[in-house]
Structure formats: structure tokens, C-alpha cells
Protein backbone atom coordinates (compact mmCIF):
# COMPACT_ATOMS: atom_id res chain seq x y z
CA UNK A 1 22.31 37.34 -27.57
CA UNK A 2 21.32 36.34 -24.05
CA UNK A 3 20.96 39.91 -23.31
CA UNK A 4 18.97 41.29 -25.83
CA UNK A 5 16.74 38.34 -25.09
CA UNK A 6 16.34 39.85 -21.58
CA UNK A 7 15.78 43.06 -22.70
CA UNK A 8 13.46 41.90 -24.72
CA UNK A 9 11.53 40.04 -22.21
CA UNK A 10 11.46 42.68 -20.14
CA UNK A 11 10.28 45.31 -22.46
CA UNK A 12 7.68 43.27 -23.43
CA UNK A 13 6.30 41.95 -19.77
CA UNK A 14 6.36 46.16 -19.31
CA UNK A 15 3.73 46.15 -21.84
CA UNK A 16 -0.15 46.39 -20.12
CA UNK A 17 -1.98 43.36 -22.30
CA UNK A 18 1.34 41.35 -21.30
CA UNK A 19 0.81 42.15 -17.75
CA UNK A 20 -2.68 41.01 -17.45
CA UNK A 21 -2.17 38.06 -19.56
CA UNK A 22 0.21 37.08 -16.71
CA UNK A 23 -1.80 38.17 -13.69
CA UNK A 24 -4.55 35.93 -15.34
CA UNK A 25 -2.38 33.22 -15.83
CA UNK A 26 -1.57 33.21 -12.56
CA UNK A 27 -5.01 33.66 -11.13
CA UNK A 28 -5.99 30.79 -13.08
CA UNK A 29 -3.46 28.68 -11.59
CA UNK A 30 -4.33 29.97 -7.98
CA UNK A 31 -7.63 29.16 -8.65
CA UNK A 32 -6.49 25.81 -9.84
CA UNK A 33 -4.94 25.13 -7.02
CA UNK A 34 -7.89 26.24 -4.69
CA UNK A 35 -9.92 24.25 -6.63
CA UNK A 36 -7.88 20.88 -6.58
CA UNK A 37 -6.05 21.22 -3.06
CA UNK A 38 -9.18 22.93 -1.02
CA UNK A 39 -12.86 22.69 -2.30
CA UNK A 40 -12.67 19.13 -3.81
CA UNK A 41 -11.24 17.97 -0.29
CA UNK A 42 -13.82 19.73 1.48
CA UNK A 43 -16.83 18.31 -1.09
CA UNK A 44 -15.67 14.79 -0.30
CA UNK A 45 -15.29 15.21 3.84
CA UNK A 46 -18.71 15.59 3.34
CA UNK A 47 -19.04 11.84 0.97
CA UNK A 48 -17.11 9.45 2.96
CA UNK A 49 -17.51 5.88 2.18
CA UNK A 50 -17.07 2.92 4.53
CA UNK A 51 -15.25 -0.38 3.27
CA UNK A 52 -17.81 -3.10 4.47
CA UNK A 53 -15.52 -6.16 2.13
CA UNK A 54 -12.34 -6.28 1.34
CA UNK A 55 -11.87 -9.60 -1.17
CA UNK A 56 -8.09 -10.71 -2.35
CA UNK A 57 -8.08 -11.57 -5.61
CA UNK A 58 -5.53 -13.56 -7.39
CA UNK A 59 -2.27 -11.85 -8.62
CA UNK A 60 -1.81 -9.39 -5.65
CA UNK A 61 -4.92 -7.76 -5.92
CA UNK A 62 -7.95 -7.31 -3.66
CA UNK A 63 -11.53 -5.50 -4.34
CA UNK A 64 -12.72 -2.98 -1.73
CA UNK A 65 -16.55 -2.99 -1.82
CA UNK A 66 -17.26 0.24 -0.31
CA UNK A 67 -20.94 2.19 0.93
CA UNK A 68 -21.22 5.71 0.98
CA UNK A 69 -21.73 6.69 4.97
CA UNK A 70 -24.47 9.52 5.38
CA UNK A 71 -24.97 10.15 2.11
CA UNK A 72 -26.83 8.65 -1.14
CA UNK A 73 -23.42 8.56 -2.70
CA UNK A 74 -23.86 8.08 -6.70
CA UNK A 75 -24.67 6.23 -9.88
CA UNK A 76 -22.65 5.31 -12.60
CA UNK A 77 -21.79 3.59 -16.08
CA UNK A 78 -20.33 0.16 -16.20
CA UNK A 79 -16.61 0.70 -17.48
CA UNK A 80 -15.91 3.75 -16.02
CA UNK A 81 -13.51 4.88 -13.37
CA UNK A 82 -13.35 6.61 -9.78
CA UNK A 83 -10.45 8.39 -7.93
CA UNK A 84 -9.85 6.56 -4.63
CA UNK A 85 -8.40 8.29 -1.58
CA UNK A 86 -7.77 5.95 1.38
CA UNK A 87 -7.51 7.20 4.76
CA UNK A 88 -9.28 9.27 7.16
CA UNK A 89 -8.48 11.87 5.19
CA UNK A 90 -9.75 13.50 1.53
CA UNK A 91 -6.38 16.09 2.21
CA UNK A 92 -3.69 13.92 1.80
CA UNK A 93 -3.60 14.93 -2.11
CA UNK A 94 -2.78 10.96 -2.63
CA UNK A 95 -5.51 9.99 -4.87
CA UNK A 96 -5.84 7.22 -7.50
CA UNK A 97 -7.62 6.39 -10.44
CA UNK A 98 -9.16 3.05 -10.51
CA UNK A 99 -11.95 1.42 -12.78
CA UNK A 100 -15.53 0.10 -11.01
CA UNK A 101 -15.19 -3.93 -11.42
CA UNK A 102 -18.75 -3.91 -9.78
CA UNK A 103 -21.96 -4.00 -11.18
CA UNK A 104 -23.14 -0.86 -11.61
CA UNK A 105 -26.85 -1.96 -11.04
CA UNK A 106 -25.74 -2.34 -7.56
CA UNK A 107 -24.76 0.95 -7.36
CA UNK A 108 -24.61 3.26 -4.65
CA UNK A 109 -22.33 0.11 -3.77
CA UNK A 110 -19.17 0.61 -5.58
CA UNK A 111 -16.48 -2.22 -6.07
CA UNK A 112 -12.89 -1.02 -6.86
CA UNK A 113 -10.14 -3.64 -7.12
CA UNK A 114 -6.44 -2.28 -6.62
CA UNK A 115 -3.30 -4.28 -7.68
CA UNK A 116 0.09 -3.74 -5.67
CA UNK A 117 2.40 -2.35 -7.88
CA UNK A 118 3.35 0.59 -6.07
CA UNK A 119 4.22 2.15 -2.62
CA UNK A 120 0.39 3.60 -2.29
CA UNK A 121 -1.56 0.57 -3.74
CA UNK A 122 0.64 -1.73 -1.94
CA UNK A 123 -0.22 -0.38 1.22
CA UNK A 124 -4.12 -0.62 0.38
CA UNK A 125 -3.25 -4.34 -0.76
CA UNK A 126 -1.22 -5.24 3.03
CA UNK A 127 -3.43 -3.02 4.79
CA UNK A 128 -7.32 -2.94 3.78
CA UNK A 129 -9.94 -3.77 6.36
CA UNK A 130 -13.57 -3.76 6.50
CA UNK A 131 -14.54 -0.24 8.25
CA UNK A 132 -11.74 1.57 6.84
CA UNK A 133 -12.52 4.95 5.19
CA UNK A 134 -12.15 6.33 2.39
CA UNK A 135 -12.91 8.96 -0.29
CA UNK A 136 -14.43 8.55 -3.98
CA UNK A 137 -14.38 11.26 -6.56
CA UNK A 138 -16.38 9.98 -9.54
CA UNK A 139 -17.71 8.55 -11.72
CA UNK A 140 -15.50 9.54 -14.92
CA UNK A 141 -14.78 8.18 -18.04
CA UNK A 142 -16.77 7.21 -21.29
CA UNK A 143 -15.75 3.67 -22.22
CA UNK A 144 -18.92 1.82 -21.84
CA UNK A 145 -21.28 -1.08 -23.10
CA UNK A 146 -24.11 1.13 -22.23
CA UNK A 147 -22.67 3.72 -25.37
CA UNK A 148 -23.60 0.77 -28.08
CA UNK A 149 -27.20 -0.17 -26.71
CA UNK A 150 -27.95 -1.39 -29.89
CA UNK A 151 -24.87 -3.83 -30.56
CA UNK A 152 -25.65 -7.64 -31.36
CA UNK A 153 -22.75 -8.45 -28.38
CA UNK A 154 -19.55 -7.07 -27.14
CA UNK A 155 -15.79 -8.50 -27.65
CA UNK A 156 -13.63 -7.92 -24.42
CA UNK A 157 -10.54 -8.03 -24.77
CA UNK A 158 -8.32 -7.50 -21.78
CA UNK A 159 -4.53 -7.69 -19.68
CA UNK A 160 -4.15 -8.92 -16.47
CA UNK A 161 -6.29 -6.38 -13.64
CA UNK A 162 -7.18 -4.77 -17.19
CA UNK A 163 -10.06 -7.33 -16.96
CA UNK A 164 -11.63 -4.95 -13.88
CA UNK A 165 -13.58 -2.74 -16.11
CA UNK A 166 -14.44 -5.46 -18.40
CA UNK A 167 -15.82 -7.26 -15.08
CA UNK A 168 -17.99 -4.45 -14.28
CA UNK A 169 -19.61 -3.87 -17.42
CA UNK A 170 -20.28 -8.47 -17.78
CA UNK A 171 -21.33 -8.25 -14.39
CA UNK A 172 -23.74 -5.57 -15.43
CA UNK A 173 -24.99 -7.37 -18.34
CA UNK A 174 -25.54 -10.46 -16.51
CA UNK A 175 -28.00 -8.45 -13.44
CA UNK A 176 -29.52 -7.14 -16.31
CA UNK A 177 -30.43 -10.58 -17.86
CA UNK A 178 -28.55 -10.02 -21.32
CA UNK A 179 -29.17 -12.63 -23.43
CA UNK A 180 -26.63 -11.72 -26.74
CA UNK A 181 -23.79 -12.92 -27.37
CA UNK A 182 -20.13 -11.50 -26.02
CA UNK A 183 -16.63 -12.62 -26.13
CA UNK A 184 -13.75 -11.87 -23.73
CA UNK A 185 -10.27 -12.25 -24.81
CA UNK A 186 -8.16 -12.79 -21.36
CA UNK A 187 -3.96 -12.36 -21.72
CA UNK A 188 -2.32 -13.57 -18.51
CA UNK A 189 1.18 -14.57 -17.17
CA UNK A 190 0.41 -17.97 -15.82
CA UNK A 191 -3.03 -19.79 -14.50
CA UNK A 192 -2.34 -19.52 -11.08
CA UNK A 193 -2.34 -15.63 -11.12
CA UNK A 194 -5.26 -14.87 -13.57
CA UNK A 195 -7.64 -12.73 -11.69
CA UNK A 196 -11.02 -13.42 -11.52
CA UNK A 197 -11.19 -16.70 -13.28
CA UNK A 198 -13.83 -17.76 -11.36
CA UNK A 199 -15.59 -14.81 -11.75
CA UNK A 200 -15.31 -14.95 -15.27
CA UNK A 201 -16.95 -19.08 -15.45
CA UNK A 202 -19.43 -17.90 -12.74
CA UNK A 203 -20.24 -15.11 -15.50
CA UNK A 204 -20.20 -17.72 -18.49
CA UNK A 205 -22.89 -18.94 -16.42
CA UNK A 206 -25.23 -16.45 -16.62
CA UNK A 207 -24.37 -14.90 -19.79
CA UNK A 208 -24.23 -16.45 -23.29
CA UNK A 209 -20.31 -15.85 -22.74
CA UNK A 210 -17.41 -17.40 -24.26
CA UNK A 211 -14.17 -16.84 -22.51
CA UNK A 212 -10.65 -16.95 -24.25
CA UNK A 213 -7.74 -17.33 -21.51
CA UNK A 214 -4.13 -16.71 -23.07
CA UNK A 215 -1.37 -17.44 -21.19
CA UNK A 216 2.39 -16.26 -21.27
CA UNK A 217 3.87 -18.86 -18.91
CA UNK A 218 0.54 -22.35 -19.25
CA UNK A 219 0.87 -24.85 -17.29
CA UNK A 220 1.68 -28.55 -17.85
CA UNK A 221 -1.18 -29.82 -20.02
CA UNK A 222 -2.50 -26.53 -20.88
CA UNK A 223 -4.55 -27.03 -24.26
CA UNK A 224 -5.98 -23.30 -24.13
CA UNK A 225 -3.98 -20.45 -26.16
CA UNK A 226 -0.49 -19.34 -25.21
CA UNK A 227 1.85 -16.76 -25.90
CA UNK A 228 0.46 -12.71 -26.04
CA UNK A 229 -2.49 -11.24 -27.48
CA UNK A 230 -1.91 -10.01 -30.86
CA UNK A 231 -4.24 -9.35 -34.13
């Protein structure tokens, strides 16, 4: 059975159509490749951005606030996302998806925040200073406030660094002077590791914005919601 199989195979790849299906297959993969692994790299040499702020966050995060350096880098929607490659390098084919937690009416100025749970975002994490360089293919993505213009208010609701695109688009709202109402829903492991708390009452703040914090492992005394976020 094996063998007629072969001689199938073969009989058929013999066949002209077959044979230019597969030299275009493989074209398009070459090109693929060119694409991903050469002209991408060599469009961003050409964007480098600067880290000018590097804030930890709670729960083994920090936010790199980076500046595009020689160039008027690029706008984008609140809640969408960016690939990040850190080095000195756009080559090293080590890039990683991460969502704005920035305003994005402070954009060029784009704020990514990375959690360490990994070997590469651990290193950004340990390592990260001001003046570093680094690489940002973007923006991408569709999930955005800006897509429901005409909503009476927004419900957030959010995971642990989940909460970064969330951030960007309240953030956004808030430079914007919103004045409807929103809710954010906020699951956490315990208090102490919640990221962006403060951000999050500084917001409440500005915005007509109640915030929910649920909490796997509370405190002593804790008289806000516990357990996981379900329906």
C-alpha cells in the first residue's frame, strides 16, 4: 500500500499544474520568509525608539515608555497592540506582542508594560533602562472603545496584566474628558500584587468610574469581592 502511494505521488508531482502549484508554494514561502526575516527588519532599523522611563509595576511587571528616535513614529487606537523587539537589534527574530497601556492621545509616546513570565520578558523585567533601544512594529489589533463611539459607557472587565489594554483605552477616555459612565471588573490573586491599583483610583478620579477589585487570595479585613470572575 505504501508503495502504490509513492507511485502515486510521484506520478502525480510529474504532472505540469502539480509542478507549478509546488514551485509557487514554495515561492510563496521564500517570499514569506524574505518578507518576515529581511524587509520588516530593515523597515524598523530605520524606526528605532528610545526608552526614556522604565516604571515597575506591581506583580513583576514594569512599563517601558518609549519615543521614536529620528522619526515621527505613529498613531494608534486605545486597546490595541504592538510587537516589541528589545535590543540594538530589529534581527534578532525575538519579537513580542504586547498591548499599549498608554494613552493613546499621547501618542507618538507609546507605553508598553511587560510581565516576567518567561526567559525573554524576564530579561526586559531584570534588565530595562532608560536609553535602551528598541524596535516597535504596530499598531495592530481591533479591540477598541473608539469602535462604539456612540455607547452610553463601557464595562471592563479584566485578569491580572490583562488590565494593560483596559488602562490604555480609561486613560484615553479620561485625556479626552469623558464624562459617561464605565465599569471595570478587576480579578486578582491577592492586594499586594494587583497592578495598577493606583492607577486605576487615580482614574476613578477623573472619570465617572466605578472599580470592582476581586481577589483570589483578600487580605485580612477585605470587605471587597473574592473568589474568580464568573457570570
Amino acid at each position: 500500500g505504501t508503495l502504490v502511494a509513492l507511485i502515486v505521488l510521484v506520478t502525480l508531482l510529474a504532472g505540469p499544474v502539480v509542478r507549478w502549484l509546488w514551485v509557487a508554494w514554495t515561492l510563496a514561502w521564500v517570499a514569506l520568509v524574505l518578507r518576515v526575516r529581511i524587509a520588516k527588519p530593515l523597515a524598523l532599523l530605520r524606526r528605532p525608539y528610545v526608552v526614556r522611563e522604565v516604571r515597575p509595576e506591581r506583580g513583576d511587571a514594569v512599563t517601558l515608555a518609549l519615543e521614536p528616535d529620528g522619526h515621527p513614529g505613529f498613531r494608534f487606537r486605545a486597546g490595541q497592540f504592538a510587537w516589541l523587539t528589545y535590543g540594538d537589534s530589529p534581527f534578532a527574530a525575538a519579537e513580542h506582542p504586547f498591548s499599549f497601556s498608554g494613552s493613546s492621545q499621547r501618542a507618538p509616546r507609546v507605553e508598553l508594560t511587560v510581565k516576567a513570565a518567561g526567559d525573554f520578558t524576564r530579561r526586559v523585567v531584570e534588565r530595562a533602562r532608560p536609553g535602551d533601544r528598541a524596535y516597535v512594529d504596530g499598531p495592530f489589533g481591533t479591540m477598541s472603545v473608539d469602535a462604539f463611539p456612540d455607547a452610553d459607557g463601557h464595562v471592563f472587565v479584566a485578569g491580572g496584566i490583562g488590565i494593560a489594554p483596559c488602562l490604555s483605552m480609561l486613560r484615553t477616555l479620561a485625556d479626552r474628558g469623558d464624562r459617561r459612565q464605565h465599569l471595570v471588573v478587576f480579578g486578582s490573586g491577592s492586594w499586594e500584587r494587583t497592578p495598577f491599583r493606583d492607577d486605576l483610583a487615580e482614574l476613578s478620579r477623573r472619570l465617572d468610574l466605578k472599580v470592582v477589585h476581586v481577589l483570589e487570595d483578600p487580605p485580612a479585613g477585605w470587605a471587597g469581592e473574592t473568589g474568580l470572575v464568573t457570570e
